[in-house]
N, C-alpha and C. Protein backbone atom coordinates (compact mmCIF):
# COMPACT_ATOMS: atom_id res chain seq x y z
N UNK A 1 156.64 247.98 2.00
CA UNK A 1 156.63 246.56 1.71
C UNK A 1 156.36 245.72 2.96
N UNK A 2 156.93 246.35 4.30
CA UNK A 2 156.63 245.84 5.39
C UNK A 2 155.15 245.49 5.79
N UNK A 3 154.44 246.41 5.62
CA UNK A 3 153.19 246.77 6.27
C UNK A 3 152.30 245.91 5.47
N UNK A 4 152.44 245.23 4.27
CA UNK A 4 151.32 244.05 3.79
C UNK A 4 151.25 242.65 4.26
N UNK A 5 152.63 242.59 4.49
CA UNK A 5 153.01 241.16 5.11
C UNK A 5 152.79 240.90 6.49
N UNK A 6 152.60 242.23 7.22
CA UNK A 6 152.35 241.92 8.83
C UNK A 6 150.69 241.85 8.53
N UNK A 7 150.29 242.66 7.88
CA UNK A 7 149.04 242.20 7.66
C UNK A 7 148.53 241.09 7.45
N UNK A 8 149.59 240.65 6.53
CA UNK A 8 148.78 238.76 5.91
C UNK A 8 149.05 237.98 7.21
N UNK A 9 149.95 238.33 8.12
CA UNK A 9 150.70 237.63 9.01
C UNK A 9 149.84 237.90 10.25
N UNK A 10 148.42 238.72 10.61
CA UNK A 10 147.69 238.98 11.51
C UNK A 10 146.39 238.67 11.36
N UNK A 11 145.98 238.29 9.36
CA UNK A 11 144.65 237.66 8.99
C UNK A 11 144.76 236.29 9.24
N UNK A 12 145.90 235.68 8.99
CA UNK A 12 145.66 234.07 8.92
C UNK A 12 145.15 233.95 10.59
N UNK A 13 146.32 234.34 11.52
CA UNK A 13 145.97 233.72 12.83
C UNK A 13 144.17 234.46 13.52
N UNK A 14 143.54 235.78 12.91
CA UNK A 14 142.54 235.56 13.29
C UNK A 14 140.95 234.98 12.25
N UNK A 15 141.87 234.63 11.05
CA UNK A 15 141.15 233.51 10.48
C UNK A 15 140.61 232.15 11.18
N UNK A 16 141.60 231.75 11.48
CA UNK A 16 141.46 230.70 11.82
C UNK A 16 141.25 230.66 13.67
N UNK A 17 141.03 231.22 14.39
CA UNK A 17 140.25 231.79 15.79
C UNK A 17 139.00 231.94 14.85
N UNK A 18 138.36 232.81 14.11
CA UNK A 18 136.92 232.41 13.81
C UNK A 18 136.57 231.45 13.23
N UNK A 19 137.27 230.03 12.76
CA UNK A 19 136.83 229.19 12.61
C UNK A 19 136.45 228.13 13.58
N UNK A 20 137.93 228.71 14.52
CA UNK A 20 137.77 227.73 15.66
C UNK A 20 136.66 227.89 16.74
N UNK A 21 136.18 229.43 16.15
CA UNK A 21 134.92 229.79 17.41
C UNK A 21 133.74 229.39 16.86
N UNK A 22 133.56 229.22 15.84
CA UNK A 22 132.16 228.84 15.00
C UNK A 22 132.35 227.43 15.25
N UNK A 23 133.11 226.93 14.90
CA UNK A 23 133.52 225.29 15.31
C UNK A 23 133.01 224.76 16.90
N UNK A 24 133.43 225.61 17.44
CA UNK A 24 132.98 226.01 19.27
C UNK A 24 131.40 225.77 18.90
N UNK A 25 130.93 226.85 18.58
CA UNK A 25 129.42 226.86 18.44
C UNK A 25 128.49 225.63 17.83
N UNK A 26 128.98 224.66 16.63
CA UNK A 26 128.58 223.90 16.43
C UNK A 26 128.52 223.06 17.08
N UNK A 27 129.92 222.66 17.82
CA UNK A 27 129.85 221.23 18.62
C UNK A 27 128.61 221.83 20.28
N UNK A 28 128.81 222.99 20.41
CA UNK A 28 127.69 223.57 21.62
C UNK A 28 126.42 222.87 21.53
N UNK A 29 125.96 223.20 20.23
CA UNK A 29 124.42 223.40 20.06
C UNK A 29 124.34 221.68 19.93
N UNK A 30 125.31 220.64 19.19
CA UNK A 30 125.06 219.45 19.42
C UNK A 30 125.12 218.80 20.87
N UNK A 31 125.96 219.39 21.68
CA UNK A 31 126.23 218.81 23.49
C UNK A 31 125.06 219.20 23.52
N UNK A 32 124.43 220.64 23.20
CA UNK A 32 123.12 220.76 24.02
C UNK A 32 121.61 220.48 23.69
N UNK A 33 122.37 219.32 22.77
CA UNK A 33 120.88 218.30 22.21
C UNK A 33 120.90 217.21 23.24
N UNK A 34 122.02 216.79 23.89
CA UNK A 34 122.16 215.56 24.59
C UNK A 34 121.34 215.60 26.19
N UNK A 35 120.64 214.39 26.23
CA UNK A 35 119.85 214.92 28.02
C UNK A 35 120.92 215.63 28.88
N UNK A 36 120.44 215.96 29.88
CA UNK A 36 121.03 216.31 31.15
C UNK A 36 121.87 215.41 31.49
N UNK A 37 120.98 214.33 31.83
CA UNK A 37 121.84 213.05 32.59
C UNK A 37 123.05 212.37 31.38
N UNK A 38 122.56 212.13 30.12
CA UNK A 38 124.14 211.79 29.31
C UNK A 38 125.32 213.15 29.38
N UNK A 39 125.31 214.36 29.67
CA UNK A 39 125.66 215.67 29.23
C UNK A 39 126.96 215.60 30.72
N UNK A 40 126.08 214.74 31.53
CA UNK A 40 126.94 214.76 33.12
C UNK A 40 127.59 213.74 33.09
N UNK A 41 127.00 212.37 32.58
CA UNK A 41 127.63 211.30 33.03
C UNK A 41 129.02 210.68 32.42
N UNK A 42 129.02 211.71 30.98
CA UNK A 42 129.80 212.17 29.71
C UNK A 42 131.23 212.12 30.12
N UNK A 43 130.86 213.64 30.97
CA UNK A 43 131.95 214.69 31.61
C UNK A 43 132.36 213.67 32.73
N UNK A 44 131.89 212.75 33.33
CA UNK A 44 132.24 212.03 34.51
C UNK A 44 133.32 210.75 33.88
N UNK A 45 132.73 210.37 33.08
CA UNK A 45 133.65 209.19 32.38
C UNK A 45 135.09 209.86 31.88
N UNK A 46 134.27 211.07 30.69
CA UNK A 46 135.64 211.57 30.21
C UNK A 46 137.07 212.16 31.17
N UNK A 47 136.77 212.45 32.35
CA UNK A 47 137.23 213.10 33.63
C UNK A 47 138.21 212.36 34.01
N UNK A 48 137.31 211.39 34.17
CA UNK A 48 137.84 209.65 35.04
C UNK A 48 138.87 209.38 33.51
N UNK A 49 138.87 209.03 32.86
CA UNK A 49 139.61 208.39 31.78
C UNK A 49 140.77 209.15 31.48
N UNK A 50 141.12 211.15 31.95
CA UNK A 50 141.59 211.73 31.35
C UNK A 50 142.20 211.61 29.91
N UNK A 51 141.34 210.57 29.09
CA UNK A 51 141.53 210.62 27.73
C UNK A 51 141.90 209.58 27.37
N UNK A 52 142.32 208.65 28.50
CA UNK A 52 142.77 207.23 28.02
C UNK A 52 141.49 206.20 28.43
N UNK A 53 141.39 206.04 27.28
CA UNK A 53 140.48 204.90 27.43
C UNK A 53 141.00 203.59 28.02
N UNK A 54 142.13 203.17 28.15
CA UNK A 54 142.66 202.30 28.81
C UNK A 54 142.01 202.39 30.14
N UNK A 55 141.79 203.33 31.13
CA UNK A 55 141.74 203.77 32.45
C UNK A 55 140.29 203.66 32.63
N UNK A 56 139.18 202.80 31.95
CA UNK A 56 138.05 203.10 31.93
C UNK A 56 138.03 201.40 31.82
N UNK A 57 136.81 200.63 32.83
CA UNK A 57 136.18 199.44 33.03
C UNK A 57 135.27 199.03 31.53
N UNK A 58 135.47 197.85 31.05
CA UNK A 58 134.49 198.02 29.89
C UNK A 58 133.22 198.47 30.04
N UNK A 59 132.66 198.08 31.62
CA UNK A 59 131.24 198.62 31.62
C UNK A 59 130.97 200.35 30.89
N UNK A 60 132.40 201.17 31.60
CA UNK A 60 132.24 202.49 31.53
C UNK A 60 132.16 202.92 30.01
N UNK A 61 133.47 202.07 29.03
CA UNK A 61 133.74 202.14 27.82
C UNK A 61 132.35 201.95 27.00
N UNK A 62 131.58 201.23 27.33
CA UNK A 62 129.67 200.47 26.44
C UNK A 62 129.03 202.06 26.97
N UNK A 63 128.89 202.55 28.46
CA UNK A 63 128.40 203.36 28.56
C UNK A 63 128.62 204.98 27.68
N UNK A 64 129.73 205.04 27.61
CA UNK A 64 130.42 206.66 27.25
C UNK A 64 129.88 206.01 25.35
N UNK A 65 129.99 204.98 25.08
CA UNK A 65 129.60 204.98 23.33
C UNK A 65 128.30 204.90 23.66
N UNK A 66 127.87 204.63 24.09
CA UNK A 66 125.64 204.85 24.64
C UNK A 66 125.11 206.10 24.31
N UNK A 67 126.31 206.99 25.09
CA UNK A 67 125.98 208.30 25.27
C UNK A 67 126.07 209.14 24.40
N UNK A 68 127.19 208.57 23.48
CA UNK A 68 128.02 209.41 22.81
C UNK A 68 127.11 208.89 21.19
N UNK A 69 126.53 208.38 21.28
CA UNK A 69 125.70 207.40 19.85
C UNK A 69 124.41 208.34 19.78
N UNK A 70 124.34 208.88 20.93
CA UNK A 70 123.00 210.32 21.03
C UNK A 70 123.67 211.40 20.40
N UNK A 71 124.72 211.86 20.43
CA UNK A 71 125.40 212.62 19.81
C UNK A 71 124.60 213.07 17.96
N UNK A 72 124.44 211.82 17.57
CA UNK A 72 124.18 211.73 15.92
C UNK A 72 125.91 212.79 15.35
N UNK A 73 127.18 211.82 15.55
CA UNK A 73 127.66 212.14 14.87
C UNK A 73 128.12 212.53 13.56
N UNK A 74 127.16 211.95 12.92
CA UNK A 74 127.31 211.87 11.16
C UNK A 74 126.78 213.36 11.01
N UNK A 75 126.14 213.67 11.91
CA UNK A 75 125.13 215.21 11.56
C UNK A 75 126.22 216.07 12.41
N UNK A 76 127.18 216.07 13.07
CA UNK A 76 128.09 216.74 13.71
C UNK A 76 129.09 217.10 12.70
N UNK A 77 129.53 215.95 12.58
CA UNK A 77 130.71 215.96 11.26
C UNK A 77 129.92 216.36 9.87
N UNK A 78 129.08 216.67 9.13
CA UNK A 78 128.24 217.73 8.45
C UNK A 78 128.72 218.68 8.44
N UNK A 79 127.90 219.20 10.04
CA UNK A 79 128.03 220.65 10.47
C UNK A 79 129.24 221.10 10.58
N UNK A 80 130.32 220.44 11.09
CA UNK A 80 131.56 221.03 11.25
C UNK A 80 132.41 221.47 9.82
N UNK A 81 132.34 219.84 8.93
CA UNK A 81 132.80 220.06 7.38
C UNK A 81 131.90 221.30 6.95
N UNK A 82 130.85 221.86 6.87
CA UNK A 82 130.44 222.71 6.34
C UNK A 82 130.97 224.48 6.59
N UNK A 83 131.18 224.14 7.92
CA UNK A 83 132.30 225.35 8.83
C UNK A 83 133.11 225.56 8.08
N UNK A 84 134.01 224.20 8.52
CA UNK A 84 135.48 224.00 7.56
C UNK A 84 135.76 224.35 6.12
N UNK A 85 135.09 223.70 5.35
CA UNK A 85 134.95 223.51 4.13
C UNK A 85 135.51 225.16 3.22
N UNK A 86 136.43 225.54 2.58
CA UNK A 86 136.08 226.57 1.99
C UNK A 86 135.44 226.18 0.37
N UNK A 87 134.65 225.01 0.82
CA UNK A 87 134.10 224.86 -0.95
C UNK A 87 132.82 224.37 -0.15
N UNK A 88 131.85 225.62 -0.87
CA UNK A 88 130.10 224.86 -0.54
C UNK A 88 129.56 223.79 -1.53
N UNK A 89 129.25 222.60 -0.78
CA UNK A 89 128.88 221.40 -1.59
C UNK A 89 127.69 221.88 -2.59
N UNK A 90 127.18 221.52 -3.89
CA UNK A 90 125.88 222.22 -4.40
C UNK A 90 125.07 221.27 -3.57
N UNK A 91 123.81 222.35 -3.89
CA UNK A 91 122.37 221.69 -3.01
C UNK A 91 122.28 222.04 -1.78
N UNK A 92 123.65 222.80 -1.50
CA UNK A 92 123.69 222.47 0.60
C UNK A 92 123.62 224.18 0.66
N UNK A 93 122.53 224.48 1.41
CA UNK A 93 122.74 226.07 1.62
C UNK A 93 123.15 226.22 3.16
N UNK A 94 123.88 226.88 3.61
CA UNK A 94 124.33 227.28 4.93
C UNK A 94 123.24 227.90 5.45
N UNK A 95 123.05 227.30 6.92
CA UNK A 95 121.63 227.57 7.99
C UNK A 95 122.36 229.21 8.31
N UNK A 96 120.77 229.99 8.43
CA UNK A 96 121.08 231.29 8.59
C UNK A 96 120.75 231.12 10.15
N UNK A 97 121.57 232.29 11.11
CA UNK A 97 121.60 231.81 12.62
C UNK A 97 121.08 233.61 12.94
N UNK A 98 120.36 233.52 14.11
CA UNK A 98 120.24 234.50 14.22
C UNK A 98 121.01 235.06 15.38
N UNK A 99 121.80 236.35 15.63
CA UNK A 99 122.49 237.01 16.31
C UNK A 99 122.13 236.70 17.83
C-alpha cells in the first residue's frame, strides 16, 4: 500500500519541474526575439530596480515598458497558457518542436 503513494508523491513534484522547464523554454525563445540592445538594457534596468519599480527614474520606468512592448506579450501569455493548460482549446494545435 506504501509503494503507490510514494509514487503519486514523486509524479506530482516531477510533473510540475517539466512544466516549469517547458515554461523556461517558452519565455527563452520569446527573450530571444528581442534585439540585443533591448535584451541588455532589460537586464540593466531590471538589476538596478531589483524588482521595485519604485527604485527606477520615470525616464527608466517609459524605457523598460518600450522594451518590454517588443516582447508581444499577448503571444507570450498564449504560449505559456497553452503549456499550462491541461485542456487544448479546439482549433489550436500544439507547435511540433524539433529535438
Amino acid at each position: 500500500m506504501h509503494a503507490p503513494m510514494k509514487l503519486g508523491r514523486r509524479a506530482i513534484p516531477l510533473g510540475w519541474a517539466l512544466l516549469a522547464a517547458e515554461t523556461a523554454m517558452v519565455l527563452r525563445r520569446h527573450w530571444g526575439s528581442l534585439d540585443p540592445h533591448s535584451r541588455r538594457r532589460m537586464r540593466e534596468i531590471v538589476a538596478k530596480s531589483k524588482g521595485r519599480p519604485d527604485k527606477l527614474t520615470p525616464e527608466e520606468r517609459r524605457e523598460l515598458m518600450r522594451h518590454a512592448r517588443q516582447l508581444d506579450l499577448r503571444a507570450l501569455a498564449r504560449d505559456i497558457g497553452e503549456v499550462a493548460s491541461p485542456v487544448r482549446l479546439p482549433g489550436r494545435r500544439r507547435r511540433r518542436r524539433g529535438l
